[in-house]
Protein backbone atom coordinates (compact mmCIF):
# COMPACT_ATOMS: atom_id res chain seq x y z
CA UNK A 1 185.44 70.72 -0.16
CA UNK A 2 182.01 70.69 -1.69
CA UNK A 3 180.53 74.09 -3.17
CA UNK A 4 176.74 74.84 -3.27
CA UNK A 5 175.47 77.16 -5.72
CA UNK A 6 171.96 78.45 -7.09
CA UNK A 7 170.92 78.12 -10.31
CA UNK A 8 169.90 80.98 -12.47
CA UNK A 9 166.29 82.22 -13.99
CA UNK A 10 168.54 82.87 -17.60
CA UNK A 11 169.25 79.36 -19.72
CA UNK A 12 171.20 78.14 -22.75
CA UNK A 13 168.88 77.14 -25.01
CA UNK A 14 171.09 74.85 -27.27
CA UNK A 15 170.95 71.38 -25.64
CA UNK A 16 172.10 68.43 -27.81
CA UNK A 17 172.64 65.48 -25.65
CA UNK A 18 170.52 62.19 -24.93
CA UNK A 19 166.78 63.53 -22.57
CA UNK A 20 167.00 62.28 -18.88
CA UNK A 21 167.27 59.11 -17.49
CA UNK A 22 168.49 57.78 -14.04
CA UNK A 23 171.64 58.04 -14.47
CA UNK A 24 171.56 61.79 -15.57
CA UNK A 25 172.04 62.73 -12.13
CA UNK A 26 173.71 62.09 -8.91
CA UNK A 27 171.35 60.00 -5.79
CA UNK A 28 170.72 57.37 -9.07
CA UNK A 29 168.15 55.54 -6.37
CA UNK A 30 166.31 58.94 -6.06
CA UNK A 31 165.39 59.32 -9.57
CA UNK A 32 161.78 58.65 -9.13
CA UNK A 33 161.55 61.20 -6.68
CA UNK A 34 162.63 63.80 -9.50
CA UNK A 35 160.15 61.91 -11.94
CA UNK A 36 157.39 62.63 -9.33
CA UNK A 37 158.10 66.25 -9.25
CA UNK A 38 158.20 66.85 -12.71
CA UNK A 39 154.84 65.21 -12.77
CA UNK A 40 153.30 67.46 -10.98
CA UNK A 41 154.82 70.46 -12.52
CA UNK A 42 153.74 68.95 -16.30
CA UNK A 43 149.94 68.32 -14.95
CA UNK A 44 150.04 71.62 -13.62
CA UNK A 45 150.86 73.46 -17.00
CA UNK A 46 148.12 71.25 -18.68
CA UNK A 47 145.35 72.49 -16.48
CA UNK A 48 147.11 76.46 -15.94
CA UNK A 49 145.74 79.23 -16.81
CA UNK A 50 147.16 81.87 -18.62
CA UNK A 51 148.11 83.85 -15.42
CA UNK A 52 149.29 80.96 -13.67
CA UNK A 53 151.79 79.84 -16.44
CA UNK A 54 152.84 83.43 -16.46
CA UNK A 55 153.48 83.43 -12.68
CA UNK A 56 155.14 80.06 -13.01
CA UNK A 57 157.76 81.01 -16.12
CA UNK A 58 157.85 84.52 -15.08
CA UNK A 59 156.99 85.48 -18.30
CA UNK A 60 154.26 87.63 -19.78
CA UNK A 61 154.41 86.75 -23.69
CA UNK A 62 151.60 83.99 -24.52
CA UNK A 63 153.90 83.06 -27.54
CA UNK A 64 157.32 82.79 -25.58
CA UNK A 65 155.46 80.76 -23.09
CA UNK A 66 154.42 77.62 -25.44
CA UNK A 67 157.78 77.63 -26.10
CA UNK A 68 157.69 75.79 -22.47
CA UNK A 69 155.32 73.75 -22.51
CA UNK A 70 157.00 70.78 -24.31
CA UNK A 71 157.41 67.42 -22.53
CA UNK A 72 160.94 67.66 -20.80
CA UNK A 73 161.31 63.72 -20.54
CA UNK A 74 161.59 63.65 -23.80
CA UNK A 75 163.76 66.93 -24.93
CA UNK A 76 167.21 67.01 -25.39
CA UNK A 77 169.93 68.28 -22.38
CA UNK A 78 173.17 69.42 -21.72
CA UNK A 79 175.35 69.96 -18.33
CA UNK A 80 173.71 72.03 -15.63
CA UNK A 81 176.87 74.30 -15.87
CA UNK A 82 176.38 75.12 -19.38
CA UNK A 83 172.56 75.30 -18.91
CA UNK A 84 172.50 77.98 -16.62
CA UNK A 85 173.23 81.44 -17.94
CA UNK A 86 173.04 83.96 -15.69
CA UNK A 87 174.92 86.49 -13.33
CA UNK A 88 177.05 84.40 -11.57
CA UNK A 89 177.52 82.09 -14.27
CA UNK A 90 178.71 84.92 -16.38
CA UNK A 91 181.12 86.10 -13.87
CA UNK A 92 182.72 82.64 -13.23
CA UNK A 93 182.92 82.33 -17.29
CA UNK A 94 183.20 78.42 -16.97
CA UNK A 95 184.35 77.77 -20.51
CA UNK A 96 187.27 80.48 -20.54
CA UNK A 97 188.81 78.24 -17.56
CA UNK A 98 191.38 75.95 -18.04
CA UNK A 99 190.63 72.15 -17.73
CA UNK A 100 192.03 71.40 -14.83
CA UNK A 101 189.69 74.63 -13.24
CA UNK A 102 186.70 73.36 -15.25
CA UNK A 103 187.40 69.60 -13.69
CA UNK A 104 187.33 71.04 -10.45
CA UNK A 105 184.12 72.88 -10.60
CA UNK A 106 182.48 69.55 -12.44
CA UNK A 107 183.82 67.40 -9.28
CA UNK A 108 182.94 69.81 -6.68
CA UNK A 109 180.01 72.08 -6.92
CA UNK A 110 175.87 70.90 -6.49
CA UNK A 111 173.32 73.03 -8.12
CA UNK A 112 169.81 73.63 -6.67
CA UNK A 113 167.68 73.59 -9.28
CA UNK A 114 163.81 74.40 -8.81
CA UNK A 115 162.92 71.80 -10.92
CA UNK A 116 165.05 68.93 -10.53
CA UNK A 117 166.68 69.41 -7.08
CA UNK A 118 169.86 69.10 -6.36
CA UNK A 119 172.68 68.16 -9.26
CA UNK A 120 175.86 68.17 -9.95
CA UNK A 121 177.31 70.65 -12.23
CA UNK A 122 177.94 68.25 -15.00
CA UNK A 123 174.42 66.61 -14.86
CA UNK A 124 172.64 66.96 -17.74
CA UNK A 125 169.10 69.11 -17.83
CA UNK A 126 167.14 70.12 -20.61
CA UNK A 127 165.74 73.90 -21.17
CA UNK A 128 163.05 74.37 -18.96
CA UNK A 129 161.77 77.24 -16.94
CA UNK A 130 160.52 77.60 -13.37
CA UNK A 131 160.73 80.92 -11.49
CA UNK A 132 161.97 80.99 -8.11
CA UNK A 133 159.41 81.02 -5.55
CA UNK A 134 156.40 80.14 -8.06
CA UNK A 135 153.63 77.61 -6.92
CA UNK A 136 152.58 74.42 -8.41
CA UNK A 137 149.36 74.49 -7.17
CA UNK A 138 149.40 73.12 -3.45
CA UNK A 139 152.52 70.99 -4.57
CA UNK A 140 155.92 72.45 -1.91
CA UNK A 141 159.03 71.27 -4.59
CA UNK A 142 161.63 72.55 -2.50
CA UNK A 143 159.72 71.13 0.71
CA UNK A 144 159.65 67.44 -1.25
CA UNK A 145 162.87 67.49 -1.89
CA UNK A 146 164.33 68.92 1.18
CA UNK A 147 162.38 65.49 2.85
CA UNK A 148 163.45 63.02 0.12
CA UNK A 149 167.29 64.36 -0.53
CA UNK A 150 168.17 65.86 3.21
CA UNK A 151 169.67 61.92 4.11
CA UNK A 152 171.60 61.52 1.05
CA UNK A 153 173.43 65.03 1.04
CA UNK A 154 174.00 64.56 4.68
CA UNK A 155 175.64 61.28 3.83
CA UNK A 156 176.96 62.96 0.76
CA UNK A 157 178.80 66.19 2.26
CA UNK A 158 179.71 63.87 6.13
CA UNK A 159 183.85 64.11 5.53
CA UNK A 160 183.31 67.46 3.12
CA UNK A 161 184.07 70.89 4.16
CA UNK A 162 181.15 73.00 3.13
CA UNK A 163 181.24 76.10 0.92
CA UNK A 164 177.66 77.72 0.70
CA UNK A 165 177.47 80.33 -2.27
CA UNK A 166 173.49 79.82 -2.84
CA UNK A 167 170.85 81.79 -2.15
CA UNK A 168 168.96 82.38 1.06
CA UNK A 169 166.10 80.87 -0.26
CA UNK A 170 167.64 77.37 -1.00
CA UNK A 171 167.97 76.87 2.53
CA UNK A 172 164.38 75.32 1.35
CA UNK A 173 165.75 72.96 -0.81
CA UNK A 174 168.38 71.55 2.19
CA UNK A 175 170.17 72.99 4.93
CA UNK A 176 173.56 71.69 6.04
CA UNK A 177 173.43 69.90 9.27
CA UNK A 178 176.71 70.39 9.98
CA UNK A 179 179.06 73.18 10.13
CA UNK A 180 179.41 75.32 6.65
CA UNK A 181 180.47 78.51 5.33
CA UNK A 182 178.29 81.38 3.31
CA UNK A 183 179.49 84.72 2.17
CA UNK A 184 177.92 88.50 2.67
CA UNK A 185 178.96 91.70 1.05
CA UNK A 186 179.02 94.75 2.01
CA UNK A 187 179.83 97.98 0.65
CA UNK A 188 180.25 101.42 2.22
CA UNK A 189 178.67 99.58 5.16
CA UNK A 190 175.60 98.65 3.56
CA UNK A 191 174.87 94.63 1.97
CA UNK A 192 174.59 94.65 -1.27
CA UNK A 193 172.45 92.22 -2.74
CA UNK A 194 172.45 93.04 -6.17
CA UNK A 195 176.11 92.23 -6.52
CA UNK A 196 175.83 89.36 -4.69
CA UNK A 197 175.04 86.96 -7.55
CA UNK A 198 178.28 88.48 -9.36
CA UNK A 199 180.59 87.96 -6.47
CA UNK A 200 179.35 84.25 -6.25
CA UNK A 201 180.39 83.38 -9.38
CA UNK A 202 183.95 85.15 -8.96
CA UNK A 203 184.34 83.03 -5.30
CA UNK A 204 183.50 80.17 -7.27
CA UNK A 205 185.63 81.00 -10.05
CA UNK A 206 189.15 81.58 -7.66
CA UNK A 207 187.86 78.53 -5.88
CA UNK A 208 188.55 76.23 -9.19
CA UNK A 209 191.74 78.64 -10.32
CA UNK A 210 193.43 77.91 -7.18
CA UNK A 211 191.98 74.10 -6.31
CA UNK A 212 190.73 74.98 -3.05
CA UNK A 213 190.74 72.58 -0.39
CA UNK A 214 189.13 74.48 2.04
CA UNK A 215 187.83 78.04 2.90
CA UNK A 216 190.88 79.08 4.52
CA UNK A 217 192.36 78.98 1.22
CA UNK A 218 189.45 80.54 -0.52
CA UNK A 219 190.16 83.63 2.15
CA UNK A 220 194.23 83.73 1.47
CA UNK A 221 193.53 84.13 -2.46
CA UNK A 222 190.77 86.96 -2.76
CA UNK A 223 190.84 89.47 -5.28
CA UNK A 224 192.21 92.91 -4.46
CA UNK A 225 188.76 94.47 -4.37
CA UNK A 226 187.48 92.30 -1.39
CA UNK A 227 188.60 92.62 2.19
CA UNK A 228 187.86 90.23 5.19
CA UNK A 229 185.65 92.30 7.31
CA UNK A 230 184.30 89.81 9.98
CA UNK A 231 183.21 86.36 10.75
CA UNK A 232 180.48 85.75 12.53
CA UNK A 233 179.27 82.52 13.72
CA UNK A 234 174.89 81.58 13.72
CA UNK A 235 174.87 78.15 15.15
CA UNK A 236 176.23 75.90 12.43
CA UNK A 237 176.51 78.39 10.03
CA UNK A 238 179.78 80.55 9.59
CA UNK A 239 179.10 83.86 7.65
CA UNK A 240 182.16 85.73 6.42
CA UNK A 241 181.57 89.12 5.62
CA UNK A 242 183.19 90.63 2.44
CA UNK A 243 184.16 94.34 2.02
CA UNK A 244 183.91 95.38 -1.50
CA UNK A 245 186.52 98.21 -2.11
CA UNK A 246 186.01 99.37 -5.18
């Protein structure tokens, strides 16, 4: 079983291994696709304006923003799951699990990052920062890659079971063309969104603790505070709906 996950806005700032190359990520013979990208997001933040490089960072502080404007080929990196910092990563608490957990999760799960496209968790990224959604002038990033990278993660994921824990909106980046799983949550009847991100990270999380192979297993080893509600089926797409109890 493969897991995809979102990134997060929040980043670890301490990277200390070698800048990018090709063989920083996974799709080696798409590298230049990734380089082309990044050029266009580096000539965009040459010729931005204030407001645009606050829209793009999501940041309002002219001082906090030079801080990103350094050339990203060049800076130091570190793995994509230490990189990224925020709810869900803090609630799957990679470096508290146990080798064998943390090997599964390295193996396993592809990030979607707004930058770079799609990674594996222990490809290595420098600190950068792109809000989700933000424009790069008329330049679509998650519309290049989903054209460039749709072939190889088909051929990628073709004998994988599919776990989808990302967000809606990475459905941009590349959308499974076969079937896959996602998860909703509900509480008191109502989804929750705001939890969601949390919950992500603790389905990821039991996924490693218990070496999934599939997400029959993922069901039989919830957490006490999360109930199988329903399952309901949207073409390729299997959503199972989580009760939270608590």
């Amino acid at each position: 079983m493969k897991i995809l996950f979102s990134p997060s806005e929040s980043k670890n700032e301490n990277c200390v291994k070698n800048p990018i190359n090709e063989n920083s990520f996974i799709f080696k013979e798409l590298f230049p696709y990734r380089m082309e990208a990044l050029k266009h997001y580096e000539e965009f933040i040459k010729n931005a304006s204030l407001q645009n490089l606050q829209e793009l960072f999501g940041i309002k502080n002219e001082n906090e923003i030079d801080k990103f404007k350094h050339d990203l080929k060049q800076a130091p990196t570190q793995e994509a799951i230490l990189l990224y910092t925020g709810v869900s990563y803090e609630y799957l608490n990679f470096k508290i699990l146990d080798k064998k957990s943390q090997n599964y999760i390295l193996e396993n799960t592809l990030i979607f990052s707004n930058l770079f496209g799609v990674v594996r968790a222990n490809d290595t990224l420098p600190f950068y920062k792109f809000k989700q959604g933000a424009k790069i002038g008329n330049f679509a990033i998650e519309k290049f890659y989903k054209e460039h990278f749709s072939k190889a993660l088909d051929e990628y994921l073709e004998n994988e079971e599919i776990l989808d824990l990302r967000a809606g909106f990475y459905d941009k980046f590349y959308t499974p063309k076969k079937k896959f799983y996602t998860y909703k949550f509900v509480k008191n009847g109502k989804v929750i969104s705001h939890f969601a991100k949390a919950y992500r990270g603790i389905l990821l999380s039991i996924s490693a603790k218990n070496q999934v192979k599939n997400n029959k297993e993922l069901l039989a080893n919830l957490p006490s505070n999360l109930k199988l509600k329903e399952i309901q089926i949207k073409g390729l797409k299997e959503e199972i709906v989580l009760e939270i109890l608590d």
